[in-house]
Protein backbone atom coordinates (compact mmCIF):
# COMPACT_ATOMS: atom_id res chain seq x y z
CA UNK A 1 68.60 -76.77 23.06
CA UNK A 2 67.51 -74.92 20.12
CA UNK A 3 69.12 -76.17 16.81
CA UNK A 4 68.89 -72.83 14.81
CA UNK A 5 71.44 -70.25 15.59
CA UNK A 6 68.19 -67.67 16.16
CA UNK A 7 67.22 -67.83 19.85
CA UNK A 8 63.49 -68.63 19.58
CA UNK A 9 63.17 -70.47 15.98
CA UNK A 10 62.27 -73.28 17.41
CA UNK A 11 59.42 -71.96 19.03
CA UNK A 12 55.37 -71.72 17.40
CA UNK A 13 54.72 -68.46 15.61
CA UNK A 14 51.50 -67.00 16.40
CA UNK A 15 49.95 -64.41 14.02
CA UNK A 16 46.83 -62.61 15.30
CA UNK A 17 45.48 -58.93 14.71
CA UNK A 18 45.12 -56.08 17.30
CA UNK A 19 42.66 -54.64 15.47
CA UNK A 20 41.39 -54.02 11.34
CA UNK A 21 39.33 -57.42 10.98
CA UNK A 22 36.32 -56.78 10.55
CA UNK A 23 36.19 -53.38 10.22
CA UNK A 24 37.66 -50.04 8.37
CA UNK A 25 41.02 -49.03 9.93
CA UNK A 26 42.67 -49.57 13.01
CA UNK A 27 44.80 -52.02 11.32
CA UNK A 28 47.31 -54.05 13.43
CA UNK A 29 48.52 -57.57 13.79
CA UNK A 30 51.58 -59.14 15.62
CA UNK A 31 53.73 -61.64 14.83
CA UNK A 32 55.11 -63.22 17.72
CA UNK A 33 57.38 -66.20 19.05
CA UNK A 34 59.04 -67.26 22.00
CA UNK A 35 61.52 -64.82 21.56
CA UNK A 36 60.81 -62.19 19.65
CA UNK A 37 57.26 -59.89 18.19
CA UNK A 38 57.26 -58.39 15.35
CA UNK A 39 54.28 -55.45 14.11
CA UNK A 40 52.71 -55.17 11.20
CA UNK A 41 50.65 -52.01 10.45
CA UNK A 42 50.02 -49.41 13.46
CA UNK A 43 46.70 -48.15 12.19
CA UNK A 44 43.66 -45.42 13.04
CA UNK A 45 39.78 -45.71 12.59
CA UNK A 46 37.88 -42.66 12.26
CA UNK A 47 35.08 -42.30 14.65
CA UNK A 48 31.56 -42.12 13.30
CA UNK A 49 28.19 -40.43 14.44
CA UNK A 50 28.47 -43.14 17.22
CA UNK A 51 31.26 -42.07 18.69
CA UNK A 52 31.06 -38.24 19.23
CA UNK A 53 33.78 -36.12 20.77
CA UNK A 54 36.06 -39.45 19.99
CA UNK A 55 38.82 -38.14 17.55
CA UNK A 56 40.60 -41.88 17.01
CA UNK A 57 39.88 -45.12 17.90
CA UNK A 58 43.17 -47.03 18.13
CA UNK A 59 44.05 -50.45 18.44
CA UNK A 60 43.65 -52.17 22.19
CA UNK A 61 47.95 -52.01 22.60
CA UNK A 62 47.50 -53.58 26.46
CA UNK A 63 49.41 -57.23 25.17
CA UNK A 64 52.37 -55.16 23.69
CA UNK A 65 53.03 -53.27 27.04
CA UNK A 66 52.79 -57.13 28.52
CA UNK A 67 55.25 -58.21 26.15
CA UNK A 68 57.14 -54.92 25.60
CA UNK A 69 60.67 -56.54 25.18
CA UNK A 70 59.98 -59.18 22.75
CA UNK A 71 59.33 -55.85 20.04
CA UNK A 72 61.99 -56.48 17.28
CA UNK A 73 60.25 -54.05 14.71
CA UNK A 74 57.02 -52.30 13.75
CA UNK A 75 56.82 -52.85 9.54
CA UNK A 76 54.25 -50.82 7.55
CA UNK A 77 52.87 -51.81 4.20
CA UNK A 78 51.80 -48.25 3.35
CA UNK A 79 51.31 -45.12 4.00
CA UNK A 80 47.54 -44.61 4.41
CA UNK A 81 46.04 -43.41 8.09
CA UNK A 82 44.02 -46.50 8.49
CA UNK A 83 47.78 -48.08 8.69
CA UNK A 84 50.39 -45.41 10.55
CA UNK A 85 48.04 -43.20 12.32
CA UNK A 86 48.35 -44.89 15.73
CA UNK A 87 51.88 -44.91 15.47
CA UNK A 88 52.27 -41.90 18.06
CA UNK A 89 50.20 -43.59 20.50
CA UNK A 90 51.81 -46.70 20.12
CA UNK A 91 55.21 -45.12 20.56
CA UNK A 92 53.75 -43.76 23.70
CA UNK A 93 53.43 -46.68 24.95
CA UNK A 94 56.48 -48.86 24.16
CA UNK A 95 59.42 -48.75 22.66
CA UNK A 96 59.92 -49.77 19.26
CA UNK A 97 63.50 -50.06 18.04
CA UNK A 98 63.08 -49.93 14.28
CA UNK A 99 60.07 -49.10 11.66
CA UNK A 100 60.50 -50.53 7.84
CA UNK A 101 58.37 -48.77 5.38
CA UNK A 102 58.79 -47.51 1.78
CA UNK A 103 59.90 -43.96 1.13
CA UNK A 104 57.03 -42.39 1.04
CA UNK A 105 55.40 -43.73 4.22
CA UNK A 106 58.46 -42.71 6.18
CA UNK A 107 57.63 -39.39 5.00
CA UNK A 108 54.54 -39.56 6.20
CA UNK A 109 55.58 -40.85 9.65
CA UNK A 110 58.41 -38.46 10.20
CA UNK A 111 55.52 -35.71 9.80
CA UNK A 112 53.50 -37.28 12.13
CA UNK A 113 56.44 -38.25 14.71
CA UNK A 114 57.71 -34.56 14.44
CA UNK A 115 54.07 -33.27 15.22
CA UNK A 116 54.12 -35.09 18.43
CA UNK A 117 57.89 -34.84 19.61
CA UNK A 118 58.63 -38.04 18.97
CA UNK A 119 61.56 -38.28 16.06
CA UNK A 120 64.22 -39.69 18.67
CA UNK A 121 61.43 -42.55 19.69
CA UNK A 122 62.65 -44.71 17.13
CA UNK A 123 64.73 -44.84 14.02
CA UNK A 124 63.15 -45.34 10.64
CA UNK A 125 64.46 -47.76 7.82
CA UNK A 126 63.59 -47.25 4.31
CA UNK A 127 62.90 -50.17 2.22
CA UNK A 128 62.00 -50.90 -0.93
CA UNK A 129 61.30 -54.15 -3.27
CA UNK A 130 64.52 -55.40 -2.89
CA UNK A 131 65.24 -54.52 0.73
CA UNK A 132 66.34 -57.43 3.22
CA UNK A 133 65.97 -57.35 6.87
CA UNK A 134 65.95 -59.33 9.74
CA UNK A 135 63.88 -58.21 12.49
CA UNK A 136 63.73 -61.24 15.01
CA UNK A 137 63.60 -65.29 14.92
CA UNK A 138 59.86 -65.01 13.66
CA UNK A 139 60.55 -63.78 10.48
């Protein structure tokens, strides 16, 4: 039986990145327990002269459908494409119940969420340097 009143403390946290290591963009990483996964970042990369016709290359999002109801929270440290842009594709795909980001960068995601008819997909959370939150046992 777990000792902390968090179902899931107990458990290993794994941190690992769905994409942005190693490269420009498509910046993405999980934080994840037993019980609950956390998001940092839902990031683009802009395609190159290697990839014609390609307009985005998003992060590989297969393990979050796997784990879809473990997702406590997608938080973004800014605003900048190479760190929201998938977020409509990533919405697409599962549901995320809350996003934390500054002011500015849930401007910039409410733009993009209206542009693809997604503003009742989630609900967006301003934060700010002294913001709190809890958003699962893993954090």
């Amino acid at each position: 039986m777990s000792s902390s009143k968090f179902p899931g403390a107990d458990s290993p946290v794994r941190i690992y990145a769905l994409g942005g290591l190693g490269e420009v963009g498509k910046n993405c990483y999980c934080v994840e327990n037993d019980a609950d996964l956390v998001i940092l970042d839902s990031g683009v990369k802009f395609p190159d002269y290697t990839t014609p016709g390609v307009n985005y290359i998003i992060p590989d999002f297969t393990h979050l459908k796997e784990v879809s109801q473990k997702i406590r929270a997608l938080v973004i440290t800014h605003g900048h494409e190479d760190h929201i842009g998938s977020i409509p594709f990533l919405l697409q795909m599962v549901k995320v119940p809350l996003i934390y980001a500054s002011k500015l960068a849930c401007s910039l995601i409410r733009h993009k969420l209206t542009e693809y008819h997604l503003t009742d997909a989630t609900k967006l959370i301003e934060i700010d340097d002294d913001s709190d939150f809890y958003a699962g046992s893993c954090f």
